[in-house]
C-alpha atoms as a PDB file:
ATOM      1  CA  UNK A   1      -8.574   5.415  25.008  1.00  0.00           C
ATOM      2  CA  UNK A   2      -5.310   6.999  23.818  1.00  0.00           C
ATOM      3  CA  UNK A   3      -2.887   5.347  22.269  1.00  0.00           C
ATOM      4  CA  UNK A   4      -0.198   5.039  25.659  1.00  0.00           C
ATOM      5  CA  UNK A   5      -3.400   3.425  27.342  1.00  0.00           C
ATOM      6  CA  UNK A   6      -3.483   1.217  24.607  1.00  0.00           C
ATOM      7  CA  UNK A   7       0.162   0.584  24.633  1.00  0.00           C
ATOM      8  CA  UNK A   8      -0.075  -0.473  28.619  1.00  0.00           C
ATOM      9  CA  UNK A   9      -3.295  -2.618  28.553  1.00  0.00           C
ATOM     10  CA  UNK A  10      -1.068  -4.883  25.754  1.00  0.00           C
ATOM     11  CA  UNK A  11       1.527  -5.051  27.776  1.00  0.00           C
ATOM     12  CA  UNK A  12      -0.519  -5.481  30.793  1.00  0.00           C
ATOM     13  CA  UNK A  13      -2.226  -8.637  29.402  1.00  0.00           C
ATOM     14  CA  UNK A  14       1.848  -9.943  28.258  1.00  0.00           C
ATOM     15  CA  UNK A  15       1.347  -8.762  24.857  1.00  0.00           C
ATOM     16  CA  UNK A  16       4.448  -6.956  23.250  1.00  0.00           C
ATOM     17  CA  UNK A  17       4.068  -3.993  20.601  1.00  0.00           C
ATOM     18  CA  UNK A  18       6.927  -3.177  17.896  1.00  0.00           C
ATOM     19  CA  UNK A  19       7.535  -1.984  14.699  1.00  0.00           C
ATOM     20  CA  UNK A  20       9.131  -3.890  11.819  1.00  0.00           C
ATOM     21  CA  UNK A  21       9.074  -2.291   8.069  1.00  0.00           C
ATOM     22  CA  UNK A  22       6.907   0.378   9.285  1.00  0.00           C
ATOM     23  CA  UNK A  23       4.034  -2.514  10.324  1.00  0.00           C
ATOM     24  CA  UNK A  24       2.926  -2.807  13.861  1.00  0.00           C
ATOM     25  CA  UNK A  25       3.763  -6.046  15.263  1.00  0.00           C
ATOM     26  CA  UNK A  26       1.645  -7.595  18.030  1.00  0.00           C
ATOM     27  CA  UNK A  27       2.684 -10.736  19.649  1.00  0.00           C
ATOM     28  CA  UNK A  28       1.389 -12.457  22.940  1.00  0.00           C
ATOM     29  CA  UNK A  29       1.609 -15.606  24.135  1.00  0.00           C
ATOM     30  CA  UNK A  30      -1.770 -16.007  24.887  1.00  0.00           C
ATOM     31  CA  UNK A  31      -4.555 -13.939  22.927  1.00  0.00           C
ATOM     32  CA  UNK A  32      -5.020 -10.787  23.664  1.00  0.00           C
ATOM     33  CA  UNK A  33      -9.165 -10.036  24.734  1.00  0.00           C
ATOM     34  CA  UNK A  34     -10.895  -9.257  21.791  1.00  0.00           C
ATOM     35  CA  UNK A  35     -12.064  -6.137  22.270  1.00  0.00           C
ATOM     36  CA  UNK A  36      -8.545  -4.843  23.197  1.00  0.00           C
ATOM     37  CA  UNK A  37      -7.479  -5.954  19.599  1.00  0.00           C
ATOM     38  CA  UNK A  38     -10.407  -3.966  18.256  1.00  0.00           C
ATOM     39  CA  UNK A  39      -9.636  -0.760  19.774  1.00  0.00           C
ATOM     40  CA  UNK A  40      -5.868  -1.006  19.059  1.00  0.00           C
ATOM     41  CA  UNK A  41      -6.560  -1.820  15.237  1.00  0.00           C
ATOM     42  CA  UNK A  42      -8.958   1.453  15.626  1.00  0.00           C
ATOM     43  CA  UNK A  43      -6.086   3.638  16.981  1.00  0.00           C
ATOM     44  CA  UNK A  44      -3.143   1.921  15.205  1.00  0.00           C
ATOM     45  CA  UNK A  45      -1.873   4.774  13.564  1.00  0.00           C
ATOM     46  CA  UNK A  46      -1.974   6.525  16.626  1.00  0.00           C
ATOM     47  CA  UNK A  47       0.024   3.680  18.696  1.00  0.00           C
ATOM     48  CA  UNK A  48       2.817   3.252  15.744  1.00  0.00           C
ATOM     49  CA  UNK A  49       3.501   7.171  15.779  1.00  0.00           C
ATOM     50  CA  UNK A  50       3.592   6.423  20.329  1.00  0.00           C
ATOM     51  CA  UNK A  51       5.880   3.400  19.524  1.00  0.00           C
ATOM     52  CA  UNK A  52       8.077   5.731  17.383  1.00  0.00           C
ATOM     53  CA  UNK A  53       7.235   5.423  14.293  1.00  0.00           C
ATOM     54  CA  UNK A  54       7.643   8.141  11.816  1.00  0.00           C
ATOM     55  CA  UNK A  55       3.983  10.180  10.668  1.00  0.00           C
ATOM     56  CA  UNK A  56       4.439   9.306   7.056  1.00  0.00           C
ATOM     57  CA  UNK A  57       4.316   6.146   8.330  1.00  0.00           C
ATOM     58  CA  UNK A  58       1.194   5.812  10.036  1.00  0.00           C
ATOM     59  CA  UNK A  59      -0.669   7.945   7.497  1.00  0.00           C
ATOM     60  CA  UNK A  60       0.387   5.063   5.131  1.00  0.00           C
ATOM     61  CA  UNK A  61      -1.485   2.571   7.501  1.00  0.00           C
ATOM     62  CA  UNK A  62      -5.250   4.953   6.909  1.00  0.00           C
ATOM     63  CA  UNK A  63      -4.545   5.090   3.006  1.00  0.00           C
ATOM     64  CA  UNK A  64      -3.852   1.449   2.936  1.00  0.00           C
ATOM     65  CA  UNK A  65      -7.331   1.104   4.797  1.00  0.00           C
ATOM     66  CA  UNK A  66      -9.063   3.897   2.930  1.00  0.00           C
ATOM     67  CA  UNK A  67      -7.505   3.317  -0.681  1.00  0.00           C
ATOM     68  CA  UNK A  68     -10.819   1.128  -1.458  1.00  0.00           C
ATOM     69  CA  UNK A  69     -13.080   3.710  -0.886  1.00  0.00           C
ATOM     70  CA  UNK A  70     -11.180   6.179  -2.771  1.00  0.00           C
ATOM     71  CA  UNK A  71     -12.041   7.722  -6.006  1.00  0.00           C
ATOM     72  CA  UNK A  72     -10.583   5.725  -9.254  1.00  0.00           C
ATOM     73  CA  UNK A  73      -7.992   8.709 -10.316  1.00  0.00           C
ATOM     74  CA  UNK A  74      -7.405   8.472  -6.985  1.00  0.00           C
ATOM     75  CA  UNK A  75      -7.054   4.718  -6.086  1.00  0.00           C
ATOM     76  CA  UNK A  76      -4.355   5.041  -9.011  1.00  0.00           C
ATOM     77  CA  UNK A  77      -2.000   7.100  -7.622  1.00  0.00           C
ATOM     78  CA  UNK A  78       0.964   5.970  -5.340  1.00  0.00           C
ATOM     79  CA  UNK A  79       1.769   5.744  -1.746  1.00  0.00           C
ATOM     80  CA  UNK A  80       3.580   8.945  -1.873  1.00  0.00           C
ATOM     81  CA  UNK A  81       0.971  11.446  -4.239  1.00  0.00           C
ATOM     82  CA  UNK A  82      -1.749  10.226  -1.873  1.00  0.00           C
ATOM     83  CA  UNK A  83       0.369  11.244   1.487  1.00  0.00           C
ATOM     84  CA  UNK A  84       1.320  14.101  -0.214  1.00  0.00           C
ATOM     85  CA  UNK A  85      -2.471  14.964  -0.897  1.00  0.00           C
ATOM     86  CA  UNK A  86      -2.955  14.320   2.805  1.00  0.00           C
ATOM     87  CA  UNK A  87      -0.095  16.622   4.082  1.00  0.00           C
ATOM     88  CA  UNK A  88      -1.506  19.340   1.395  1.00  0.00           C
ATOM     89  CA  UNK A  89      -5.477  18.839   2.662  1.00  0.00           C
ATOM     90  CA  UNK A  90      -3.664  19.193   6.288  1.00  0.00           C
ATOM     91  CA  UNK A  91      -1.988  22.322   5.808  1.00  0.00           C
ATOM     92  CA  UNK A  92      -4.726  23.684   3.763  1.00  0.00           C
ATOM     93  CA  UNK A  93      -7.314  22.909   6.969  1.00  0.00           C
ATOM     94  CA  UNK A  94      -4.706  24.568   9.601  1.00  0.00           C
ATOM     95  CA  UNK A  95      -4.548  27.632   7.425  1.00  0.00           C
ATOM     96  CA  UNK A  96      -8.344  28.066   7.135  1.00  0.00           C
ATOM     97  CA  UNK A  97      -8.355  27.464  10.645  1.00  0.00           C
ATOM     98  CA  UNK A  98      -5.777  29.849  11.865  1.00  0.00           C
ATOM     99  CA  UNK A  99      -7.667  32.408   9.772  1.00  0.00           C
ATOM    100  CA  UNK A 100     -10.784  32.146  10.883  1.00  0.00           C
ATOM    101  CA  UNK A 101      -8.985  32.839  14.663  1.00  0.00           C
ATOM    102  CA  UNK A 102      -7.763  35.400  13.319  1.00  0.00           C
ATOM    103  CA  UNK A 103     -10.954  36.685  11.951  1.00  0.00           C
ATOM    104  CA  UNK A 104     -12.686  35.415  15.162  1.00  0.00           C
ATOM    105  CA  UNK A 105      -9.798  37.750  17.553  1.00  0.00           C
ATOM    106  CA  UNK A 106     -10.497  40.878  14.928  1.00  0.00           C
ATOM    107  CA  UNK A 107     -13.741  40.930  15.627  1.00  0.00           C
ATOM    108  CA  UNK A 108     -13.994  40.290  19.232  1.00  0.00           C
ATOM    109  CA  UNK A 109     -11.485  43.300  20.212  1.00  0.00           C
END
């Protein structure tokens, strides 16, 4: 389900979605089905950056989720070195992949 799909079934059930301090909010005033809540907290990132919220933002919702599992010298560094890890491992994987499009297009013509 994407993340507006997720946004409507919320608000479709009178729930309410914002963003406060860069943390998705969820308030209802009755609770929301369960399984709902499960696929939201699945796609969260996804529904903060829909709701407005700025990328760095939601990447800093998967490294607070994935910082456990994270290698020690890792797991040490800060917020900021780990997004900036991320947004160097992203541009690193576009490259290869543009390249190998390239590569791919060479060959074909």
């Amino acid at each position: 389900m994407s993340a507006i799909d997720l946004i409507r079934d919320v608000y479709s059930f009178g729930g309410r979605l914002s963003l406060e301090n860069g943390k998705l909010v969820v308030e209802a005033s009755t609770p929301l089905p369960s399984g709902l809540l499960d696929e939201l907290a699945a796609e969260k990132p996804a529904v903060m950056v829909a709701l407005g919220a700025p990328l760095d933002a939601a990447v800093a919702e998967i490294v607070e989720e994935i910082r456990p599992f994270l290698p020690p010298a890792i797991r040490r560094l800060s917020d900021t070195k780990i997004l900036a890890l991320v947004n160097w491992s992203m541009i690193a994987a576009w490259n290869r992949a543009i390249e190998a499009a390239t590569e791919h297009h060479r060959q074909s013509t």
